[in-house]
N, C-alpha and C. Protein backbone atom coordinates (compact mmCIF):
# COMPACT_ATOMS: atom_id res chain seq x y z
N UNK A 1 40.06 -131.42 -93.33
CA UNK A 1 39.59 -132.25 -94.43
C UNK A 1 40.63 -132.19 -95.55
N UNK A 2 41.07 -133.63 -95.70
CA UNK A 2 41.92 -133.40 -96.78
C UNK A 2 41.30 -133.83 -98.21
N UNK A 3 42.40 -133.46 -99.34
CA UNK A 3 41.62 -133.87 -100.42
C UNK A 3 41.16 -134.63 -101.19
N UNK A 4 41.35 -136.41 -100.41
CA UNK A 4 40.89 -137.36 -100.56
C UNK A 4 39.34 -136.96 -99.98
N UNK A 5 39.32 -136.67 -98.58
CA UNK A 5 37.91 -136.23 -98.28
C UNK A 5 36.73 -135.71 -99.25
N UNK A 6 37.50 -134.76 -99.66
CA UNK A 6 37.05 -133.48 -100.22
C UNK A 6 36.43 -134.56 -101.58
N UNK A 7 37.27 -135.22 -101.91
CA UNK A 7 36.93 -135.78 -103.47
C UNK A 7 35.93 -137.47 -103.19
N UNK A 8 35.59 -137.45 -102.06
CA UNK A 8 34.80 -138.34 -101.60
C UNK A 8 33.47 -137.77 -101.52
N UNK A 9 33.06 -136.50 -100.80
CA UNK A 9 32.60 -135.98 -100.70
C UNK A 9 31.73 -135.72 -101.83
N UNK A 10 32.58 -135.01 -102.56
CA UNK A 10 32.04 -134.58 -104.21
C UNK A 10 31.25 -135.36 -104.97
N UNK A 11 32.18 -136.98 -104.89
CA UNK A 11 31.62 -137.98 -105.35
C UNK A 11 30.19 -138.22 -104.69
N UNK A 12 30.44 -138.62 -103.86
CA UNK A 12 28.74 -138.59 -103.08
C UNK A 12 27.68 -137.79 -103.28
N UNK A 13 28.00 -136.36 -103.58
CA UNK A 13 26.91 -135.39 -103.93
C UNK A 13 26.88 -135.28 -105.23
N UNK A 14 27.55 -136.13 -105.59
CA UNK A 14 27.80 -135.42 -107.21
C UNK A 14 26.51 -135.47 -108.28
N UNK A 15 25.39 -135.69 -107.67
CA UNK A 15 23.89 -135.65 -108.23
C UNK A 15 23.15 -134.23 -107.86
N UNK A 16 23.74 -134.39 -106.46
CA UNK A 16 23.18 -132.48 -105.62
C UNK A 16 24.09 -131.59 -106.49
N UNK A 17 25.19 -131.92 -106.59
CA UNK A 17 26.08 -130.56 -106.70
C UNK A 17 25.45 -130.28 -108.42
N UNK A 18 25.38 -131.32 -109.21
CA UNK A 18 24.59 -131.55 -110.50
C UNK A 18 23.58 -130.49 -110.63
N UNK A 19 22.49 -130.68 -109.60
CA UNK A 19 21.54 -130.39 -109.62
C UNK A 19 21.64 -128.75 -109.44
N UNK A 20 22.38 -128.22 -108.29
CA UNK A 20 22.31 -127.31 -108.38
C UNK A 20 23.57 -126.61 -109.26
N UNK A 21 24.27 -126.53 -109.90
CA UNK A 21 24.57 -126.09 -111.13
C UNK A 21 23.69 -125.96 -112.12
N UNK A 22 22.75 -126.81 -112.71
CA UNK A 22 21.66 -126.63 -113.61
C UNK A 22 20.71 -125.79 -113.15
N UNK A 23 20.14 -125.68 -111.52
CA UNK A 23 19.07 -124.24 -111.52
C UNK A 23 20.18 -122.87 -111.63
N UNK A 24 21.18 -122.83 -111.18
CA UNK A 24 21.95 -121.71 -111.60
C UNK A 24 21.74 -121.37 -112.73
N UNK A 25 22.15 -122.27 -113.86
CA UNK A 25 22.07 -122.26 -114.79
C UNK A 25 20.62 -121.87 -115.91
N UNK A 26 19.48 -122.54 -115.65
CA UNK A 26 18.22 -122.30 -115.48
C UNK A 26 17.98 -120.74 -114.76
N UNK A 27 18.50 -120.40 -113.89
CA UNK A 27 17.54 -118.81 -113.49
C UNK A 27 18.41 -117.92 -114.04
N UNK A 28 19.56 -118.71 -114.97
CA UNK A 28 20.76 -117.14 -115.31
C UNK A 28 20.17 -117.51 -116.79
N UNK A 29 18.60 -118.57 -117.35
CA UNK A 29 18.82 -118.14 -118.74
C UNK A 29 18.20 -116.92 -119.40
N UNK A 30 18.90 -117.01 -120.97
CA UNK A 30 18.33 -116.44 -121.61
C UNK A 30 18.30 -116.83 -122.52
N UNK A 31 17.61 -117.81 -123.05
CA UNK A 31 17.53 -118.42 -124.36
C UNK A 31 17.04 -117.69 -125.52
N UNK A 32 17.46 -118.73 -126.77
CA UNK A 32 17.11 -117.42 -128.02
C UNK A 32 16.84 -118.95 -129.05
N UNK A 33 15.55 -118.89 -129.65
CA UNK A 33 15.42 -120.25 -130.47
C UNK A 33 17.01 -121.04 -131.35
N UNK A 34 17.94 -120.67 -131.41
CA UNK A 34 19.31 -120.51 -132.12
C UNK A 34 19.76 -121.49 -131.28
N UNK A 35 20.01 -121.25 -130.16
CA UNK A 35 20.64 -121.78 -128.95
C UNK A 35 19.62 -122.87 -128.55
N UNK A 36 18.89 -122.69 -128.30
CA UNK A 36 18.02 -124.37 -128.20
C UNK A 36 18.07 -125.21 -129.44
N UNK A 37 18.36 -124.44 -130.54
CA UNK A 37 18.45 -125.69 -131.10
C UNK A 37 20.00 -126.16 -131.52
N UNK A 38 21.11 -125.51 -131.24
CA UNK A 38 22.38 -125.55 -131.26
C UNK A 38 22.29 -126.88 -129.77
N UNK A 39 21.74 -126.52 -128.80
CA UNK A 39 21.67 -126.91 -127.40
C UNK A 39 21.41 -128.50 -127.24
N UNK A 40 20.35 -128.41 -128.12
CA UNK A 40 19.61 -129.67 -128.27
C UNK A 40 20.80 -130.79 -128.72
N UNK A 41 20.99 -130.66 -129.60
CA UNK A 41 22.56 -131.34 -130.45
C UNK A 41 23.16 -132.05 -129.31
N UNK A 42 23.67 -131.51 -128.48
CA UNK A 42 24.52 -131.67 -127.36
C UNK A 42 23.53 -132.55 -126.44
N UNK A 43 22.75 -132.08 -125.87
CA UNK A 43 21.44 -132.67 -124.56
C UNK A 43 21.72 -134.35 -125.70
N UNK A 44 21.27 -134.04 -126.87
CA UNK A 44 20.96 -135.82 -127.36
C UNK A 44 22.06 -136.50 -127.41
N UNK A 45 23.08 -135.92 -128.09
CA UNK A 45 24.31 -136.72 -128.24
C UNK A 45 25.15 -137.45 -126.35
N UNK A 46 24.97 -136.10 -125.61
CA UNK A 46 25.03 -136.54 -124.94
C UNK A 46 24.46 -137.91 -124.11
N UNK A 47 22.96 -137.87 -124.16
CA UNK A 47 22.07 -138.74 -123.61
C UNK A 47 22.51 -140.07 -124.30
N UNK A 48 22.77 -139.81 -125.61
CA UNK A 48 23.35 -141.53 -126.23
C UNK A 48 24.63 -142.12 -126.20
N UNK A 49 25.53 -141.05 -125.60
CA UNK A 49 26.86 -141.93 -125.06
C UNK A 49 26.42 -142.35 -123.97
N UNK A 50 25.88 -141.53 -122.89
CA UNK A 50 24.91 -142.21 -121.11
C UNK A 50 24.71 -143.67 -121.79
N UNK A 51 23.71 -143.25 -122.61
CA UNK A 51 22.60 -144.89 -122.57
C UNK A 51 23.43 -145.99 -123.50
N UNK A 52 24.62 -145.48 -124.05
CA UNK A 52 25.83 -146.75 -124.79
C UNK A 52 26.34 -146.86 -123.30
N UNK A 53 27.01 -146.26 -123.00
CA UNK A 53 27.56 -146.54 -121.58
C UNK A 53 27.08 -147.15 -120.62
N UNK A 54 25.37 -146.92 -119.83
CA UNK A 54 24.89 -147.47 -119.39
C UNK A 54 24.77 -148.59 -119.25
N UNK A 55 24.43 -149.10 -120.89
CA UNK A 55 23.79 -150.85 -121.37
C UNK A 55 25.62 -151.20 -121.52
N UNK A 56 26.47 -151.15 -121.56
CA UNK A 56 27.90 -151.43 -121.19
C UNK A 56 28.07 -152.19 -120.04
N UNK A 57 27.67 -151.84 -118.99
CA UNK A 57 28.18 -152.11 -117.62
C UNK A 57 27.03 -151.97 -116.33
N UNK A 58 27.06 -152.88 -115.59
CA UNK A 58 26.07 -153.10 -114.76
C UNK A 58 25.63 -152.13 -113.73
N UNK A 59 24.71 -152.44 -113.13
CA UNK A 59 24.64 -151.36 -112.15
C UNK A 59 25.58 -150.42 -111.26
N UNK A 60 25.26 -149.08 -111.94
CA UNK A 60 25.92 -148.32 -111.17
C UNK A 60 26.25 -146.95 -110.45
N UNK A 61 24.34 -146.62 -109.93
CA UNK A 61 24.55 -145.85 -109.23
C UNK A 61 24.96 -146.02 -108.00
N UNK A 62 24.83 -145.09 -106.86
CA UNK A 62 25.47 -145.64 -105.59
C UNK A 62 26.17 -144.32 -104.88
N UNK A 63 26.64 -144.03 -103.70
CA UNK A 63 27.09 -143.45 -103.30
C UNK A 63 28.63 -143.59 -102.71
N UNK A 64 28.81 -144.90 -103.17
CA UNK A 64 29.90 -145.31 -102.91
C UNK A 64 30.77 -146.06 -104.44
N UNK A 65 32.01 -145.63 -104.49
CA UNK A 65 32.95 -146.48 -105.82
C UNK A 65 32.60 -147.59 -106.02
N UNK A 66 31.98 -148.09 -106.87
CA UNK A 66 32.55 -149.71 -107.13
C UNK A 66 32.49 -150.36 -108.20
N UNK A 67 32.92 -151.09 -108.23
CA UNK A 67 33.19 -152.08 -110.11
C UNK A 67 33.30 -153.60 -109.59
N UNK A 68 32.72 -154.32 -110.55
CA UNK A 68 32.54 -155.84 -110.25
C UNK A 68 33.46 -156.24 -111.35
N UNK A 69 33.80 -155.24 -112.29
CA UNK A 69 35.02 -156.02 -113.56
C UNK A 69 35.44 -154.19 -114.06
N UNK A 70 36.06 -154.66 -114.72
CA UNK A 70 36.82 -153.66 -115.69
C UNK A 70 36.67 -153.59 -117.06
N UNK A 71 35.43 -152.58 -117.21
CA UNK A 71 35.00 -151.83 -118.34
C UNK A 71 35.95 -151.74 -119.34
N UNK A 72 35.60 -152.17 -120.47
CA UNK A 72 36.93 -151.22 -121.80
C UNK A 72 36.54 -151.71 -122.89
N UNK A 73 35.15 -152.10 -122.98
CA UNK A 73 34.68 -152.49 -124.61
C UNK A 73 33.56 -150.74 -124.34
N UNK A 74 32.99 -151.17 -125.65
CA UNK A 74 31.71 -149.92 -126.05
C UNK A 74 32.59 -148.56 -126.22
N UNK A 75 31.77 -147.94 -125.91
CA UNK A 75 32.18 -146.53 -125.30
C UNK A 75 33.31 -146.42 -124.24
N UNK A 76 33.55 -147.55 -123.54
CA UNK A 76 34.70 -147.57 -122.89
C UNK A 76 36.12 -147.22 -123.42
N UNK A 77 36.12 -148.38 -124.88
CA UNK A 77 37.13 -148.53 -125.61
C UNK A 77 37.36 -146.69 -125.98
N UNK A 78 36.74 -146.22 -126.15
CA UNK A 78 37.09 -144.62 -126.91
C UNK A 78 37.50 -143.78 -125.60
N UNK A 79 36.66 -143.81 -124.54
CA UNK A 79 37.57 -142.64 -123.28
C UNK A 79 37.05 -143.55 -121.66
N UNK A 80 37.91 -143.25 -120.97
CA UNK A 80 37.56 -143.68 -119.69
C UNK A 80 36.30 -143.54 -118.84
N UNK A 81 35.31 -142.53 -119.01
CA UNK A 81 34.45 -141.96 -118.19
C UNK A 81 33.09 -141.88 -119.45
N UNK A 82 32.73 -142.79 -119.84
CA UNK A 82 31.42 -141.70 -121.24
C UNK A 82 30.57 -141.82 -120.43
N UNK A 83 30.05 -142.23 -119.05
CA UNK A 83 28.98 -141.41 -118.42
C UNK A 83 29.14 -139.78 -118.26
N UNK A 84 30.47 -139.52 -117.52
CA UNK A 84 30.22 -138.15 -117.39
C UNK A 84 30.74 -137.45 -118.58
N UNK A 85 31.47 -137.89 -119.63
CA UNK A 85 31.30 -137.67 -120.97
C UNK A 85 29.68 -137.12 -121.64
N UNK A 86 29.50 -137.94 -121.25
CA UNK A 86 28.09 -137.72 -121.41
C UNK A 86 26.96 -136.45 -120.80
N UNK A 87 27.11 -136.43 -119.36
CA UNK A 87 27.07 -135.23 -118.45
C UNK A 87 27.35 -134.13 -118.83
N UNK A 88 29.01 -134.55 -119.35
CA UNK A 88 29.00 -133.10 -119.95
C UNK A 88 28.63 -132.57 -120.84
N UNK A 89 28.31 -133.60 -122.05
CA UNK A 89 27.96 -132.78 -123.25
C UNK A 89 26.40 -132.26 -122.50
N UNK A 90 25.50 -133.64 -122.42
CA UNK A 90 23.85 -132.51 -121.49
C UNK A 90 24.05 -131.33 -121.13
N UNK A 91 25.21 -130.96 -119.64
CA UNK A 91 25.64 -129.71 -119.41
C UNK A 91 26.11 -128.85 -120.26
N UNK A 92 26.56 -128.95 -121.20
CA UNK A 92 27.46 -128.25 -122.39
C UNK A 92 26.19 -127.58 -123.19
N UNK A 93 25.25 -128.39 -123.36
CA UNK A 93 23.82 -128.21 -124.12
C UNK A 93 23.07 -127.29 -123.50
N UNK A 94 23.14 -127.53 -122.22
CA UNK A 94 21.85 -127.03 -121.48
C UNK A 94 22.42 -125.52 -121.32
N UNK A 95 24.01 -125.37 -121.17
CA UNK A 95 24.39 -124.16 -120.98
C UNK A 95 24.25 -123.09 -122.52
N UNK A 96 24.64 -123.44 -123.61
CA UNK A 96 24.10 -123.59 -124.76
C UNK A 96 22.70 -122.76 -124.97
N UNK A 97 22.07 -123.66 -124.75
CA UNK A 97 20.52 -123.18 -124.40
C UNK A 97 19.94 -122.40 -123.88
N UNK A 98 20.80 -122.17 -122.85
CA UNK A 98 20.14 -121.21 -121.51
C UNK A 98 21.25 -119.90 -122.24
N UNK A 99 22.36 -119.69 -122.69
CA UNK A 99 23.18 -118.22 -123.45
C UNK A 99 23.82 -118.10 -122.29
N UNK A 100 24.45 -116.52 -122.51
CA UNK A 100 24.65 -115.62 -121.74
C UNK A 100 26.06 -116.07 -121.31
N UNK A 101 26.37 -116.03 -119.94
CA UNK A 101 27.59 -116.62 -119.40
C UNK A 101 27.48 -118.27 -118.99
N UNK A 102 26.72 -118.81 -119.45
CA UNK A 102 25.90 -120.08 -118.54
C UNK A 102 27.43 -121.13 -119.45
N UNK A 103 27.71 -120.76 -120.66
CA UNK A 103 28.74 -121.74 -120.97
C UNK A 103 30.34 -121.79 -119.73
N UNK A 104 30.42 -120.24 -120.00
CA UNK A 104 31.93 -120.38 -119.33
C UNK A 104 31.49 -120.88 -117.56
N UNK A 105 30.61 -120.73 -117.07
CA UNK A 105 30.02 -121.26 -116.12
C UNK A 105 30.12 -122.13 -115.77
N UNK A 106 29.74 -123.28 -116.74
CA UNK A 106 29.80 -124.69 -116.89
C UNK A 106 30.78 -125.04 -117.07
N UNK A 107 31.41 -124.65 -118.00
CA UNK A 107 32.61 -125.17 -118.16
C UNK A 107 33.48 -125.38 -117.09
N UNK A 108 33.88 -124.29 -116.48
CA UNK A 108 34.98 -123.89 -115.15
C UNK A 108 34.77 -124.81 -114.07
N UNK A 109 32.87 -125.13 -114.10
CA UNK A 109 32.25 -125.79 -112.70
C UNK A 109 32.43 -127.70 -113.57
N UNK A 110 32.10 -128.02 -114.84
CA UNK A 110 32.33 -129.37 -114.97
C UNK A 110 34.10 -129.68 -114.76
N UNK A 111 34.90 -128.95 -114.90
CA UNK A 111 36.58 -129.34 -114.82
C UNK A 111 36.85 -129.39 -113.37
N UNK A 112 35.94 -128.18 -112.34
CA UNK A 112 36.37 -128.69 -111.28
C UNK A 112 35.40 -130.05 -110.20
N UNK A 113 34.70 -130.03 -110.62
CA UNK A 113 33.28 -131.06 -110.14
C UNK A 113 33.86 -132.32 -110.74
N UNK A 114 34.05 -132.67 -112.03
CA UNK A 114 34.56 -134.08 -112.64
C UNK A 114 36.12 -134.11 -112.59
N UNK A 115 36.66 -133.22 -113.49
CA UNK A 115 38.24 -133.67 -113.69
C UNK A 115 39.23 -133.61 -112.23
N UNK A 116 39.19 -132.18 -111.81
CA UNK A 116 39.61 -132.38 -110.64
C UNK A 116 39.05 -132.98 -109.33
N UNK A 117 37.60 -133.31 -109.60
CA UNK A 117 37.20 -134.04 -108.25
C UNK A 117 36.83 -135.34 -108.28
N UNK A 118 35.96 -135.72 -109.02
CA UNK A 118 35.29 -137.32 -109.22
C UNK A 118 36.18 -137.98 -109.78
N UNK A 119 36.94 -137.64 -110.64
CA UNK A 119 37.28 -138.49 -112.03
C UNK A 119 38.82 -139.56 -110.85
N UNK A 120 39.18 -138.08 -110.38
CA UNK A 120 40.48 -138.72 -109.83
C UNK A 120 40.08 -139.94 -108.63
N UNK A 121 39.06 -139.33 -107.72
CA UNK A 121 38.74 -140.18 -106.86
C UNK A 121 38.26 -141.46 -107.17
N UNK A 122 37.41 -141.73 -108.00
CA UNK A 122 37.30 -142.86 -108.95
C UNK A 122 38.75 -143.85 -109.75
N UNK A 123 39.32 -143.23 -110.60
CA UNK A 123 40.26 -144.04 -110.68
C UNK A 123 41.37 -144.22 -109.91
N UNK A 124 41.70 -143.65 -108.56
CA UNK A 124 42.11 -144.36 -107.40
C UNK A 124 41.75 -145.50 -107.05
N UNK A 125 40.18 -145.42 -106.80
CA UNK A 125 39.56 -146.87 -106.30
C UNK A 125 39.86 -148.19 -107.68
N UNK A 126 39.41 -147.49 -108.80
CA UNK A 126 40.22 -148.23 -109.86
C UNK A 126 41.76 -148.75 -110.00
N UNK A 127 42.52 -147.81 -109.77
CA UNK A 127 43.64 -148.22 -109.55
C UNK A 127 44.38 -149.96 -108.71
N UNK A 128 43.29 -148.81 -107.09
CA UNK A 128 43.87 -150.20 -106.13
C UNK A 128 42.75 -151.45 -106.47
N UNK A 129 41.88 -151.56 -106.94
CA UNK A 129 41.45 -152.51 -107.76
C UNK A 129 41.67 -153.58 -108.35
N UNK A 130 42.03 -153.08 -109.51
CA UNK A 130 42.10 -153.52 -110.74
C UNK A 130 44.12 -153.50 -111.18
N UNK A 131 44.53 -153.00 -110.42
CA UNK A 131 46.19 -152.91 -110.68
C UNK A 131 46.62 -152.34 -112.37
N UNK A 132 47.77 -153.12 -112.45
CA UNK A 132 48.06 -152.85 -113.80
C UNK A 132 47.19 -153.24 -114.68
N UNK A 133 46.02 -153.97 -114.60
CA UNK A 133 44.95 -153.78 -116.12
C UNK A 133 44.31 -152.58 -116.12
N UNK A 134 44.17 -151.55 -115.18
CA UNK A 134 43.83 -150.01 -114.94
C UNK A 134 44.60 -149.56 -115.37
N UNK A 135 46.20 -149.42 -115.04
CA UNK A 135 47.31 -148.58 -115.99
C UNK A 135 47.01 -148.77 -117.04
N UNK A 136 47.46 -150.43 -117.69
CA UNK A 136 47.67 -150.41 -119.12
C UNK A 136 46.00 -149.77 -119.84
N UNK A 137 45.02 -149.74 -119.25
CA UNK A 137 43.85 -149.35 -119.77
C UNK A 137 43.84 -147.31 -119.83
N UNK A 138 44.53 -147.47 -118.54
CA UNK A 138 44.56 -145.55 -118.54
C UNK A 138 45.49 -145.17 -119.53
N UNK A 139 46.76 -145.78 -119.56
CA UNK A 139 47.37 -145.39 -120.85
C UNK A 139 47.30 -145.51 -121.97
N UNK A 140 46.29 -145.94 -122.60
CA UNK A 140 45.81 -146.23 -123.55
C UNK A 140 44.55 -145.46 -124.16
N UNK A 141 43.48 -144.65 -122.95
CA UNK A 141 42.38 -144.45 -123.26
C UNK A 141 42.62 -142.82 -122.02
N UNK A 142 42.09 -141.76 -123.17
CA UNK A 142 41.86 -140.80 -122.61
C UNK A 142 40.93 -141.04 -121.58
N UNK A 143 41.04 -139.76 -120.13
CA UNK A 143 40.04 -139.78 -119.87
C UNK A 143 38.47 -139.14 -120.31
N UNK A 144 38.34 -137.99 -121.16
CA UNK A 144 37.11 -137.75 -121.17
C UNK A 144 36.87 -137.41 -122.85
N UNK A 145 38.42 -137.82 -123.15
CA UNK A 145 38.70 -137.28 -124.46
C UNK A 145 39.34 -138.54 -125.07
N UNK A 146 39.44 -139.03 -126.59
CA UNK A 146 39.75 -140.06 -127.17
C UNK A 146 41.09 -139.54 -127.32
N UNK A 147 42.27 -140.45 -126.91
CA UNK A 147 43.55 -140.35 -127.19
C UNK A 147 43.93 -140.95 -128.61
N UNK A 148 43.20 -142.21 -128.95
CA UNK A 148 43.56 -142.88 -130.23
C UNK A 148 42.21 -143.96 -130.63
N UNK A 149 41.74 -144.04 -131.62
CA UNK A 149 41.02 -144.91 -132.22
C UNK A 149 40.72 -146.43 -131.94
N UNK A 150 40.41 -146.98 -131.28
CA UNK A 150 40.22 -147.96 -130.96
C UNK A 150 39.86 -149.21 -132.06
N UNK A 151 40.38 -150.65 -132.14
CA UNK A 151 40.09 -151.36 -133.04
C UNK A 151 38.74 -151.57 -133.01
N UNK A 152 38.19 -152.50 -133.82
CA UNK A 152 36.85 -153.05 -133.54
C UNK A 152 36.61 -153.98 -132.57
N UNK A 153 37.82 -155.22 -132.12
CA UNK A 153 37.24 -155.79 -131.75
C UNK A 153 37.50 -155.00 -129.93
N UNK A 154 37.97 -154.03 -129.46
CA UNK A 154 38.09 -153.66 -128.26
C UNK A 154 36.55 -153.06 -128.44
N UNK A 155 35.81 -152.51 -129.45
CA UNK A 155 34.40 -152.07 -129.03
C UNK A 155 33.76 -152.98 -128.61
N UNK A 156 33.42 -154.10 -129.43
CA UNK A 156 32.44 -155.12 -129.28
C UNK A 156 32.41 -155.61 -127.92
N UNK A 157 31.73 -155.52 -127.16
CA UNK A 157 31.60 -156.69 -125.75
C UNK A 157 30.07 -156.14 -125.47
N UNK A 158 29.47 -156.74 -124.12
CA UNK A 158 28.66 -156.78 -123.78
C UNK A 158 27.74 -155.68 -123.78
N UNK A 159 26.15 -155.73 -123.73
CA UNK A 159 25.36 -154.61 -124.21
C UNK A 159 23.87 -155.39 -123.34
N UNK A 160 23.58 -154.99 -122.45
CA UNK A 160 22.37 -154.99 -121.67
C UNK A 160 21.63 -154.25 -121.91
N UNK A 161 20.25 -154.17 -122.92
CA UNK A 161 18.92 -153.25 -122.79
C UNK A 161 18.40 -152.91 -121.54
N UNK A 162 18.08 -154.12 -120.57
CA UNK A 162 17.78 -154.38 -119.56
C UNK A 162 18.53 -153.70 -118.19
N UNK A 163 19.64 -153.87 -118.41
CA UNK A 163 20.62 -152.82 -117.52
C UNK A 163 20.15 -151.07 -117.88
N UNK A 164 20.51 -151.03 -118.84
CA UNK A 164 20.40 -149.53 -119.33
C UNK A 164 19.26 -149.31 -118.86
N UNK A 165 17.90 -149.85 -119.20
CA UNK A 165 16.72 -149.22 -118.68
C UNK A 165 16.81 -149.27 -117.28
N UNK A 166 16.87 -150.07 -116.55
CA UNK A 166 16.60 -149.60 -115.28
C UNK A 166 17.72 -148.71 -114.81
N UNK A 167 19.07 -148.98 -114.74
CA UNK A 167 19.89 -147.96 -114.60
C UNK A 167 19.63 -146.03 -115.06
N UNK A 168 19.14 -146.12 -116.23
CA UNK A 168 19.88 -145.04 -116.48
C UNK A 168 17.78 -144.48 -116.76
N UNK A 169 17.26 -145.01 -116.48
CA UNK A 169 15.55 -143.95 -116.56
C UNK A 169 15.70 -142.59 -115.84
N UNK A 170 16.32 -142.34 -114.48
CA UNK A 170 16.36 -141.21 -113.69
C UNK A 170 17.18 -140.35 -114.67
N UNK A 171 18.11 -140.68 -115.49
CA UNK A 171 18.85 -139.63 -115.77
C UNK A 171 18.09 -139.35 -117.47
N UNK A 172 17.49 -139.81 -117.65
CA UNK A 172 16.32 -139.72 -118.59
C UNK A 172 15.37 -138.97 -118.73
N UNK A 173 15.18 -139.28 -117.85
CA UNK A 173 14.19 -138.33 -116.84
C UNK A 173 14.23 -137.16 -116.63
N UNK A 174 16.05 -136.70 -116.00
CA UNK A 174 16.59 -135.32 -115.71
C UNK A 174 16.52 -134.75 -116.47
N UNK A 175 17.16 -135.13 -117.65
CA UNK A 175 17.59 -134.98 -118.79
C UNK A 175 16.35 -134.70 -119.78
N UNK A 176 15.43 -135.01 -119.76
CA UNK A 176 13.84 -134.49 -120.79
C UNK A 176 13.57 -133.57 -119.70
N UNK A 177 13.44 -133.41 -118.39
CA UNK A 177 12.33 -132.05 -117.46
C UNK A 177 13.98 -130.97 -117.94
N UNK A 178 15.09 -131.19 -117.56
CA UNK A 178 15.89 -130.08 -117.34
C UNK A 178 15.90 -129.18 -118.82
N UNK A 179 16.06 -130.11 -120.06
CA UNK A 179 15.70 -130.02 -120.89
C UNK A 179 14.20 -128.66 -121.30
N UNK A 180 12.91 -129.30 -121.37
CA UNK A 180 11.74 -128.98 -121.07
C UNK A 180 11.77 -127.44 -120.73
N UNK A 181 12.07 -127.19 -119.09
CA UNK A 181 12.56 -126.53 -118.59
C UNK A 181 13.37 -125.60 -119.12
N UNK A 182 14.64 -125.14 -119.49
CA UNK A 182 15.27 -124.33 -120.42
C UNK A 182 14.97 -124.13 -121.16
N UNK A 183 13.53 -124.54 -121.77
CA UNK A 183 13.31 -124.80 -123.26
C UNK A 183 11.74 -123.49 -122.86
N UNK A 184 11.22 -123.75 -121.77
CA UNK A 184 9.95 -122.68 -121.14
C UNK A 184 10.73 -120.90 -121.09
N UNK A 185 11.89 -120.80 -120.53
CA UNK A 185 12.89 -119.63 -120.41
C UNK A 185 12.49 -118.63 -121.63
N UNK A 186 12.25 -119.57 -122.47
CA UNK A 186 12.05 -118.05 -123.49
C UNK A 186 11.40 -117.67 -123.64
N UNK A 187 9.72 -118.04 -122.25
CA UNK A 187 8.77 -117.24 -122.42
C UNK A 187 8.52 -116.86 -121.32
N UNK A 188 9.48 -116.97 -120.04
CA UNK A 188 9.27 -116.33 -118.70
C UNK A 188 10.58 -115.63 -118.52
């Protein structure tokens, strides 16, 4: 298995592998009211780049890559990825929340789960895509991080309520029980 495989793979589970990082995370807590509410910060901010991102761009869960156009207004315009931008801050929160070692945890497991695995395999398929409007867009726009300020009018474009809700309810969803959940830890 090579590491196109490998980063195909990832991509495909990348809801399982999700999932189980957060009960890790969940049975290693130890929360302390400080940290849930330091935690919280993160879980929301996160959840509202998801749901800018979401109402951005059309459906797109799936187990397989795909794009019907090329994203780069909203949240686009500021970094390449603000879904898992987003992911991470939730994860960043939830680890937060839960104490102990659960940050450096996360941390080590979101760089190799997204940066070195999804992120690349994704903008491959982007790449052969979309050609040079993917370069000139990658060089321009961090991936998970803002390289430079974006004008106004590269924010402004399209914004679906309607997309976002149905798209993005499951991770809504995750995101209030996983939440919830870390939030019970400080009395079991």
């Amino acid at each position: 298995m090579n590491l196109t495989d490998i980063r195909s793979v990832a991509f495909k589970w990348r809801g399982g592998l999700w999932t189980v990082l957060y009960l890790i995370i969940l049975l290693l807590a130890k929360p302390t009211r400080e940290g849930i509410f330091f935690g919280l910060i993160f879980v929301i901010a996160g959840q509202m780049v998801r749901c800018w991102a979401a109402g951005s761009i059309g459906l797109y869960r799936g187990v397989e890559v795909k794009a019907s156009k090329l994203v780069t207004w909203g949240p686009y315009a500021f970094v390449r990825n603000p879904l898992y931008l987003g992911n991470g801050l939730i994860g960043f929160g939830w680890a937060i929340m839960a104490g102990g070692w659960s940050v450096s945890l996360f941390v080590i497991s979101f760089l190799i789960i997204y940066c070195f695995l999804i992120i690349p395999y994704e903008e491959t398929f982007l790449e052969n895509k979309f050609g040079d409007s993917y370069l000139r867009y990658k060089a321009r726009t961090g991936a998970l991080l803002i390289r430079r300020w974006p004008k106004k009018e590269e924010i402004s474009g399209p914004f679906s309520l309607e997309v976002l809700l149905k798209s993005e309810k499951h991770s809504i969803y995750v995101t209030l029980v996983g939440t919830i959940l870390l939030i019970t830890r400080l009395w079991w």
